[in-house]
N, C-alpha and C. Protein backbone atom coordinates (compact mmCIF):
# COMPACT_ATOMS: atom_id res chain seq x y z
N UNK A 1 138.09 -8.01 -140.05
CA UNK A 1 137.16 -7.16 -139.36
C UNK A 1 136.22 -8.01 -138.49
N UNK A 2 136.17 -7.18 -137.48
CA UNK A 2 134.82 -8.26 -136.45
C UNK A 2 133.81 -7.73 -136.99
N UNK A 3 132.44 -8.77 -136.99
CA UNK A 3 131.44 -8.68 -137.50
C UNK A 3 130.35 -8.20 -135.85
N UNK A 4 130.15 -7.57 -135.66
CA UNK A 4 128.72 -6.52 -134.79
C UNK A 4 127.47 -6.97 -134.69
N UNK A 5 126.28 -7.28 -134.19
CA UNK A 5 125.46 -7.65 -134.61
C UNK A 5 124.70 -7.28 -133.71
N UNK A 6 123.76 -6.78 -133.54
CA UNK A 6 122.09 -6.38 -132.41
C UNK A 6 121.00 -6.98 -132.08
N UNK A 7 120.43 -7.36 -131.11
CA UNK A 7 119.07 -8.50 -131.64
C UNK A 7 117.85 -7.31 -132.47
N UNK A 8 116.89 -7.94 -132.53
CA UNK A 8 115.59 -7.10 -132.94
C UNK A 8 115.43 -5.83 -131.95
N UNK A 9 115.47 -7.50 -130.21
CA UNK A 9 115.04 -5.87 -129.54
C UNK A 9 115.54 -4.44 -128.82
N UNK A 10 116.59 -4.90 -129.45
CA UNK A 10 117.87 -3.24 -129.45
C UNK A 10 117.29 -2.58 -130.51
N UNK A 11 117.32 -2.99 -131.82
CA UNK A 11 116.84 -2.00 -132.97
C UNK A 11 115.89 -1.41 -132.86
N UNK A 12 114.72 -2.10 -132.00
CA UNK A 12 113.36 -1.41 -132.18
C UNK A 12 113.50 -0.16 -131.46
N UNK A 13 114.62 -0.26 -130.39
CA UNK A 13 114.85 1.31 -129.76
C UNK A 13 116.05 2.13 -130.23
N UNK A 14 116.95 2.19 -131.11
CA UNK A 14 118.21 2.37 -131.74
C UNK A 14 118.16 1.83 -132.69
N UNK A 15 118.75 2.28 -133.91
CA UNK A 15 118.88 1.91 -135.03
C UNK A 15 120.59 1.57 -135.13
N UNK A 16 120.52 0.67 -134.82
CA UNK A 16 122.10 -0.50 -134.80
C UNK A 16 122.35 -1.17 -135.84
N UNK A 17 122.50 -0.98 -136.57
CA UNK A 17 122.35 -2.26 -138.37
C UNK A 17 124.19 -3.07 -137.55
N UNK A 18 123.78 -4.28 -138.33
CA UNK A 18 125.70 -5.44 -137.77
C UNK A 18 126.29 -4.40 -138.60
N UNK A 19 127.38 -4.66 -138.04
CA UNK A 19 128.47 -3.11 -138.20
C UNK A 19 130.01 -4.21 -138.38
N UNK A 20 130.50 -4.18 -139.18
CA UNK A 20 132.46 -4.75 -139.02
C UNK A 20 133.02 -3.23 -138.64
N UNK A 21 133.83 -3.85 -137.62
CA UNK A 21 134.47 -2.90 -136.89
C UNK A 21 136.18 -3.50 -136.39
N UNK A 22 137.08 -2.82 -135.79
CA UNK A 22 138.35 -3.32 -135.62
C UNK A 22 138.16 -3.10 -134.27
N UNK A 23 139.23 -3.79 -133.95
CA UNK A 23 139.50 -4.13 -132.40
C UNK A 23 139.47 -5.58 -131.80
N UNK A 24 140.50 -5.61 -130.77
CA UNK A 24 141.09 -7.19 -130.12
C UNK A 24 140.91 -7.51 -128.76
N UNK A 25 139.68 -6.32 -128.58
CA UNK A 25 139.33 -6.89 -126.77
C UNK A 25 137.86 -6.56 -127.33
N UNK A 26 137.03 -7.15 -126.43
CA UNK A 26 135.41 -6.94 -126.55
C UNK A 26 135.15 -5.01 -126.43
N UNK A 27 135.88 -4.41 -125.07
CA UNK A 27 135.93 -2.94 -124.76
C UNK A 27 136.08 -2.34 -125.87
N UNK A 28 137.28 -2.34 -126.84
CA UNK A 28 137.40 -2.01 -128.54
C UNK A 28 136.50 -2.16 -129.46
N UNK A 29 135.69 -3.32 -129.54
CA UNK A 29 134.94 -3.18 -130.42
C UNK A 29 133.64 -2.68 -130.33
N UNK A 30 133.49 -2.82 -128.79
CA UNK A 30 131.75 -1.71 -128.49
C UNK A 30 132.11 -0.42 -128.94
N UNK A 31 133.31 0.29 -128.25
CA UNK A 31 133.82 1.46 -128.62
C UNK A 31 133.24 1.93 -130.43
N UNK A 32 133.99 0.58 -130.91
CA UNK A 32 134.41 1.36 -132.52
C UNK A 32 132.05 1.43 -133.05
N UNK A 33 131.83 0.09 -132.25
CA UNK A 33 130.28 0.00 -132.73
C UNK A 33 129.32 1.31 -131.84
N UNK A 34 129.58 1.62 -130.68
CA UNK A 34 129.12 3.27 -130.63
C UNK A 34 129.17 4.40 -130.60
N UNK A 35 130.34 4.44 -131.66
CA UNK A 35 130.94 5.41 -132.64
C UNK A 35 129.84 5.87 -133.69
N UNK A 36 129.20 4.41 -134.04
CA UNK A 36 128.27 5.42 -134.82
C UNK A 36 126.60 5.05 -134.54
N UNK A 37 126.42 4.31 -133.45
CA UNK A 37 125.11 4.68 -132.89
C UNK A 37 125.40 5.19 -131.71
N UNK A 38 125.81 6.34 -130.92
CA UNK A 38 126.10 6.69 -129.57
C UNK A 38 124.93 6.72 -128.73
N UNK A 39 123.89 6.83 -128.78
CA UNK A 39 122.53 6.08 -127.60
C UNK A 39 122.36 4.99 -127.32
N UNK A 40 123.31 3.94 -127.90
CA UNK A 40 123.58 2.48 -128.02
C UNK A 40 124.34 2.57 -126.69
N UNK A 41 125.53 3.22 -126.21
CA UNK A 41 126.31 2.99 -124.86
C UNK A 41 125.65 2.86 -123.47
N UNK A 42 124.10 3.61 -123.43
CA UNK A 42 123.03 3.64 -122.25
C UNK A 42 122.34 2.52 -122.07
N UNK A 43 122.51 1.75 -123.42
CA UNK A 43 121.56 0.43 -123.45
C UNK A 43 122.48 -0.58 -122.91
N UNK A 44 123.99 -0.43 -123.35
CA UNK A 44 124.58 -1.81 -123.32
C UNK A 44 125.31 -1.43 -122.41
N UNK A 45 125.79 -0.59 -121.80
CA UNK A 45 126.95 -0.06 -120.31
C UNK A 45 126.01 0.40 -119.63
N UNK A 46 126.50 -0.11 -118.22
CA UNK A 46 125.95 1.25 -117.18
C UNK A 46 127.24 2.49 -116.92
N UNK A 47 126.74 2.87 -115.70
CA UNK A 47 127.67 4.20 -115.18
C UNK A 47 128.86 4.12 -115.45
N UNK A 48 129.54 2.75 -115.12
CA UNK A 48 130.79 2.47 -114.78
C UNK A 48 131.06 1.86 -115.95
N UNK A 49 130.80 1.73 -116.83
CA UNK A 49 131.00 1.23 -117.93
C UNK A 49 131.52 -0.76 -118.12
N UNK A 50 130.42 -0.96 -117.55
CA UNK A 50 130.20 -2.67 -117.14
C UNK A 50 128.93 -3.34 -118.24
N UNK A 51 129.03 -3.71 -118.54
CA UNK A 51 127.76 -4.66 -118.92
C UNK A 51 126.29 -4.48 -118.02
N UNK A 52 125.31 -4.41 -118.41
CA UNK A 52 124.53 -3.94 -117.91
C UNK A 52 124.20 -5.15 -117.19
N UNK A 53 123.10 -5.18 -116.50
CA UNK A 53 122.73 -7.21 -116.01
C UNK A 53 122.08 -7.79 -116.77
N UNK A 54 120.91 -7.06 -117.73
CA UNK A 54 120.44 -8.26 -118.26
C UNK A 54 120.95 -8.11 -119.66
N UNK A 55 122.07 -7.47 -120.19
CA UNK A 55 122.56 -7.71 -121.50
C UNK A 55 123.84 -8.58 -121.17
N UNK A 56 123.93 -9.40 -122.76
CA UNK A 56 124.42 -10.48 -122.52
C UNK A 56 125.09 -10.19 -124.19
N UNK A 57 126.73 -10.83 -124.03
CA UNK A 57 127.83 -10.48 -125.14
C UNK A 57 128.16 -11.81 -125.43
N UNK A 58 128.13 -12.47 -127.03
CA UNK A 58 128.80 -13.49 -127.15
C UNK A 58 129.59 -13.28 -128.30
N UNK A 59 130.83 -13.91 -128.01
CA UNK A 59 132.12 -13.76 -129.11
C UNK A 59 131.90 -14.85 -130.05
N UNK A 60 131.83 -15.32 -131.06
CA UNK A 60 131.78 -16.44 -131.21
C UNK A 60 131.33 -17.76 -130.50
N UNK A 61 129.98 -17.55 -130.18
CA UNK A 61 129.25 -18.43 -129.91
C UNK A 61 129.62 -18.40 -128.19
N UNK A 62 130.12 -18.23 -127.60
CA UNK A 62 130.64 -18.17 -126.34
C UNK A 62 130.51 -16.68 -125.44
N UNK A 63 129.43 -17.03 -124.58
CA UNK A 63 129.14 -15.67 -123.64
C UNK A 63 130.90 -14.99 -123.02
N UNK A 64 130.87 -13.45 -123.11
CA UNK A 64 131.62 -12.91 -122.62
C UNK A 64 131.94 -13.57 -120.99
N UNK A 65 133.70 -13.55 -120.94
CA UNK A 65 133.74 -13.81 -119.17
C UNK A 65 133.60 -12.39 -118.42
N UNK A 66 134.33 -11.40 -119.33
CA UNK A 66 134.49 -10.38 -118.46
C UNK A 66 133.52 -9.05 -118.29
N UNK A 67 132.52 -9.12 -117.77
CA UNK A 67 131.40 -8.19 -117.62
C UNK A 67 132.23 -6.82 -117.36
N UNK A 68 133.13 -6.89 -116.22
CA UNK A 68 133.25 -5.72 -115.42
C UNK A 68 134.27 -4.81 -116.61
N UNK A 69 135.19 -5.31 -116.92
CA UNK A 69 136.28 -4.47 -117.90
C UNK A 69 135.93 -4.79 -119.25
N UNK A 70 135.40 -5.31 -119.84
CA UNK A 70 135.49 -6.29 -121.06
C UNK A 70 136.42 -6.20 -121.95
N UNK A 71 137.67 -7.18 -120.85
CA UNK A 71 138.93 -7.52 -121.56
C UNK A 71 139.03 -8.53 -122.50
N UNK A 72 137.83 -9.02 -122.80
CA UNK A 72 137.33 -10.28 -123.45
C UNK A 72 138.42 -10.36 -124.51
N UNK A 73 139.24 -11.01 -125.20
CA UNK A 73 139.76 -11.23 -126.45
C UNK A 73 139.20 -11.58 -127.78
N UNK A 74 139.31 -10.68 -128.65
CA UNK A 74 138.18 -10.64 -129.93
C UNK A 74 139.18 -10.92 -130.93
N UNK A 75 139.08 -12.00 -131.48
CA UNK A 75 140.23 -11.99 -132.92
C UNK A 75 139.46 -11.23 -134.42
N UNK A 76 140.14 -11.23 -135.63
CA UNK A 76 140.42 -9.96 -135.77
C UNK A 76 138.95 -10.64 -136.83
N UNK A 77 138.51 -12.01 -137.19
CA UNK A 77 137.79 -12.46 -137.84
C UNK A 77 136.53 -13.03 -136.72
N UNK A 78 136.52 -12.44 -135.72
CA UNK A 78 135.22 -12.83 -134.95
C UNK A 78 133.97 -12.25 -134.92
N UNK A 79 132.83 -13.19 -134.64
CA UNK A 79 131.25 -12.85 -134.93
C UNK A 79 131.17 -12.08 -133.08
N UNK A 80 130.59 -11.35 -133.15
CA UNK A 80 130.06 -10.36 -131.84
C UNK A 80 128.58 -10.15 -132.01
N UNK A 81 127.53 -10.96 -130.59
CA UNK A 81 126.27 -10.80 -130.83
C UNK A 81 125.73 -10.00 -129.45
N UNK A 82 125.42 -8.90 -129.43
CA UNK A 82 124.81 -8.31 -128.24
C UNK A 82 123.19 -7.96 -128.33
N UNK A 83 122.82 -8.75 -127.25
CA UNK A 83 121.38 -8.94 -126.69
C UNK A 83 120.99 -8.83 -125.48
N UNK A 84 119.72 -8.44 -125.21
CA UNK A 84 119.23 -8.29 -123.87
C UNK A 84 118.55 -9.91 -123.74
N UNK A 85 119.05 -10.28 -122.21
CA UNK A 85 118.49 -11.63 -121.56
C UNK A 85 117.15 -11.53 -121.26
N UNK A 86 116.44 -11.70 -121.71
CA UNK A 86 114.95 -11.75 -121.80
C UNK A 86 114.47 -12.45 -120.38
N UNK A 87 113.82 -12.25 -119.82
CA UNK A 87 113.10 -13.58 -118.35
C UNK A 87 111.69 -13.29 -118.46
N UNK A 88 111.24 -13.87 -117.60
CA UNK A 88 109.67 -13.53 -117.09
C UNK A 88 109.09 -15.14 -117.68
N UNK A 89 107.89 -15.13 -117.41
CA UNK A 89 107.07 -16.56 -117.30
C UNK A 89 105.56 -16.27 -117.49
C-alpha cells in the first residue's frame, strides 16, 4: 500500500489524516486519497485537473515530474507527501 500524507497546513483546512491507499501512477493515488476527503481535490487540482502552482508532490523523497497528467510512477510500497510551497520574506 502507498502511504498518503498532508502537511499541517492542508489539515488545518480539511481534515486529511496519511491514508494507505492503492495505485501505480501519482493520478491513482490522489484519486483513491479523495475518495475519502473530497474538498481535498480544490486544494490540490485545479480546473483541469493539474497540480495547482504552489502545491508540491513528492514520491519518495523526490518532487513529482509530471504536474500536468500526474503520470508519475508510484510503486506499490511508496511514501507520498503533498504540501503547499510556502514563499514570502
Amino acid at each position: 500500500m502507498v502511504s498518503v500524507h498532508f502537511t499541517e497546513n492542508l489539515r488545518r483546512h480539511i481534515e486529511c489524516p496519511p491514508q494507505e491507499v492503492q495505485g501505480s501512477t501519482l493520478q491513482a493515488v490522489l484519486d483513491q486519497a479523495f475518495s475519502a476527503a473530497p474538498a481535498l481535490r480544490g486544494y490540490i487540482l485545479d480546473e483541469q485537473g493539474r497540480l495547482r502552482q504552489h502545491i508540491v508532490v513528492f514520491i519518495d523523497g523526490e518532487a513529482c515530474q509530471d504536474r500536468q497528467t500526474l503520470k508519475d510512477i508510484v510503486a506499490e510500497d511508496s511514501e507520498v507527501y503533498v504540501m503547499q510551497a510556502l514563499s514570502g520574506g
